[in-house]
Protein backbone atom coordinates (compact mmCIF):
# COMPACT_ATOMS: atom_id res chain seq x y z
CA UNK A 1 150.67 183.52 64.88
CA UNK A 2 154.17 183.53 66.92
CA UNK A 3 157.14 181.26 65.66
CA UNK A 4 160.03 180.08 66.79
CA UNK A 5 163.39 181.17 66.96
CA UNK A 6 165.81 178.61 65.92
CA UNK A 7 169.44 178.96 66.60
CA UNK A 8 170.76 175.93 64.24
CA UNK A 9 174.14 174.07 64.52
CA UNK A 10 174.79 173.19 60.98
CA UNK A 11 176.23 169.74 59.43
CA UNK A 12 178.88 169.68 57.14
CA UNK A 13 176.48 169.15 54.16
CA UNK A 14 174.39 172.64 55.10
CA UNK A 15 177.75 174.55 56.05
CA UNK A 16 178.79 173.66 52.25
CA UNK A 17 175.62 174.87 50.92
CA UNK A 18 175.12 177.81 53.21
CA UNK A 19 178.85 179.09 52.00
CA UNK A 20 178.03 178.38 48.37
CA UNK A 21 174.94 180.87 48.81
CA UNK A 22 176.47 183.49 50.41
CA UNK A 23 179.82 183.68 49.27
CA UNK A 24 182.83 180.48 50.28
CA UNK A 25 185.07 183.51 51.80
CA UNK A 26 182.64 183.41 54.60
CA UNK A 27 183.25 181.59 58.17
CA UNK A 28 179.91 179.52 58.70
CA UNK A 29 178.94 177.40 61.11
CA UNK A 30 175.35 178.48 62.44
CA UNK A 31 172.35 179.59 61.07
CA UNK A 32 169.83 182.25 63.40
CA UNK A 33 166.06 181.00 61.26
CA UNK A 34 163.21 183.28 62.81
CA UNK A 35 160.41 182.12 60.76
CA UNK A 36 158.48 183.27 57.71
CA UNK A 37 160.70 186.37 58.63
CA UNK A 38 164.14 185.05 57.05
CA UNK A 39 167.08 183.94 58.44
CA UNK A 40 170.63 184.57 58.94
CA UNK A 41 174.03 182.31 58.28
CA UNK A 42 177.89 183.04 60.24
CA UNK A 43 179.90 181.85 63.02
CA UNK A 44 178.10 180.67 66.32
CA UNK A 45 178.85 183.97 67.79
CA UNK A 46 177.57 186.16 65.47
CA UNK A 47 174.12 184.18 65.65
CA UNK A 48 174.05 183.57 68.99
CA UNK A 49 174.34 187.67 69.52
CA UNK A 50 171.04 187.98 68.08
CA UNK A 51 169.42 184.70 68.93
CA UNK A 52 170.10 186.11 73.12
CA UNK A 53 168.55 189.60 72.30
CA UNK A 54 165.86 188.74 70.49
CA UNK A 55 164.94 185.77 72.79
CA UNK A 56 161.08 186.27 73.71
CA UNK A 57 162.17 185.54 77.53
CA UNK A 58 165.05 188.25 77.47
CA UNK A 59 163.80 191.67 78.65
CA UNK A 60 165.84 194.96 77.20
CA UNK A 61 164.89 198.13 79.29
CA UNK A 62 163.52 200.43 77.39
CA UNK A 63 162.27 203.30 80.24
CA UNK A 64 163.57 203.64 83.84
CA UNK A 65 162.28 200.76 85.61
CA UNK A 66 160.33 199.21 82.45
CA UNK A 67 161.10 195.98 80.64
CA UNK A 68 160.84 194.28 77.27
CA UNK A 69 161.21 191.48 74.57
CA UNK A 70 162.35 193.26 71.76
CA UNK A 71 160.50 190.52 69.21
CA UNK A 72 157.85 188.89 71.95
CA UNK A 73 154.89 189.51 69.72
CA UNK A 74 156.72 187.59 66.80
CA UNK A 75 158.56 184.41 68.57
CA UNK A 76 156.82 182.49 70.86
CA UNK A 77 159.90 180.40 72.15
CA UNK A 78 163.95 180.47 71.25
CA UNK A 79 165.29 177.00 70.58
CA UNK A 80 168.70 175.66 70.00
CA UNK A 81 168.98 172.18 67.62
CA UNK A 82 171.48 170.33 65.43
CA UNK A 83 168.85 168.82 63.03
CA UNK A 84 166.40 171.42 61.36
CA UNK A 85 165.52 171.65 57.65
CA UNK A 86 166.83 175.06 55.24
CA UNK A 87 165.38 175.27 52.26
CA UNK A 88 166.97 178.57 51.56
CA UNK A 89 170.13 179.00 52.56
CA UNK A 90 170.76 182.86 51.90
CA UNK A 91 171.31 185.05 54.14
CA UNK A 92 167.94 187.58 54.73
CA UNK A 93 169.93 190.63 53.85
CA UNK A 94 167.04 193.02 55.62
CA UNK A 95 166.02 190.70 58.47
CA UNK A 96 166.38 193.39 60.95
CA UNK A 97 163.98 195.96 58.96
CA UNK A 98 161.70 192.79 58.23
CA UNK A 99 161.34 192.04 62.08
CA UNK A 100 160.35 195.63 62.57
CA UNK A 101 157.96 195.80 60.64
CA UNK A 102 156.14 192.78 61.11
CA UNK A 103 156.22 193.55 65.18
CA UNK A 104 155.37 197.23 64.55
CA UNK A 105 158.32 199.29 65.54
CA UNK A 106 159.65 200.09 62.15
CA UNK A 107 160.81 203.84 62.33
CA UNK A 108 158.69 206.02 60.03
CA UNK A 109 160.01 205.92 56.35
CA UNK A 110 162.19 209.34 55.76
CA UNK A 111 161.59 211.69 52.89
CA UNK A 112 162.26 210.57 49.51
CA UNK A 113 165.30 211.65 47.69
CA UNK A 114 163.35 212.87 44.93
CA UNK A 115 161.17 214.89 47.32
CA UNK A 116 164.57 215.62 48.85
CA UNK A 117 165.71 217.11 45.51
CA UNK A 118 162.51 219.03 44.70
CA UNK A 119 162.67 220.66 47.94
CA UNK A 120 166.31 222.42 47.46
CA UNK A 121 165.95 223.09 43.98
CA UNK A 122 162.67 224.92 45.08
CA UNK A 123 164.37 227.15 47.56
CA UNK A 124 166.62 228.90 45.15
């Protein structure tokens, strides 16, 4: 099932609570929600980088002469509102990795440390 990506102008009351979430140092005005996936709080151009590349209708090129949505199998539409409902208001802190995965394109996992480890300390 597709979602929708939701670029959010926040009010006053959800700017509060946003910065009391992720820390009151922090300069936040939007919020970037992209479904079950999480979501992401900061200044309307920080959001609005991602909400433009990972619009279902924007095409990156990924090959000479091919095209494509980075996240079209996940969102179905991007919209922009003033009036939308947070329940959480912290920041996803892996939202990228999260999207990834859920659309299939996560890059295989690397080696373990511990394997890492086993594998010099074998060599001597």
């Amino acid at each position: 099932m597709k979602h929708n990506l939701t670029l959010v102008i926040l009010t006053q009351e959800q700017i509060a609570r946003a910065r009391e979430a992720n820390g009151s140092r922090k300069r936040i005005t939007h919020a970037l929600v992209c479904g079950p996936y999480g979501q992401m709080f900061g200044t309307e151009q920080q959001c609005l980088r991602y909400f433009t590349l990972w619009d279902p209708d924007h095409r990156i090129e990924v090959a000479p002469g091919q095209f494509r949505a980075p996240f079209a199998e996940l969102f179905d539409k991007a919209v922009k509102t003033t009036a939308y409902a947070i329940s959480d208001y912290r920041t996803t802190p892996d939202l990228v990795t999260r999207l990834m995965v859920a659309a299939g394109t996560a890059p295989p996992a690397g080696p373990s440390l511990r394997g890492l480890l086993g594998r010099i300390l074998a060599r001597k």
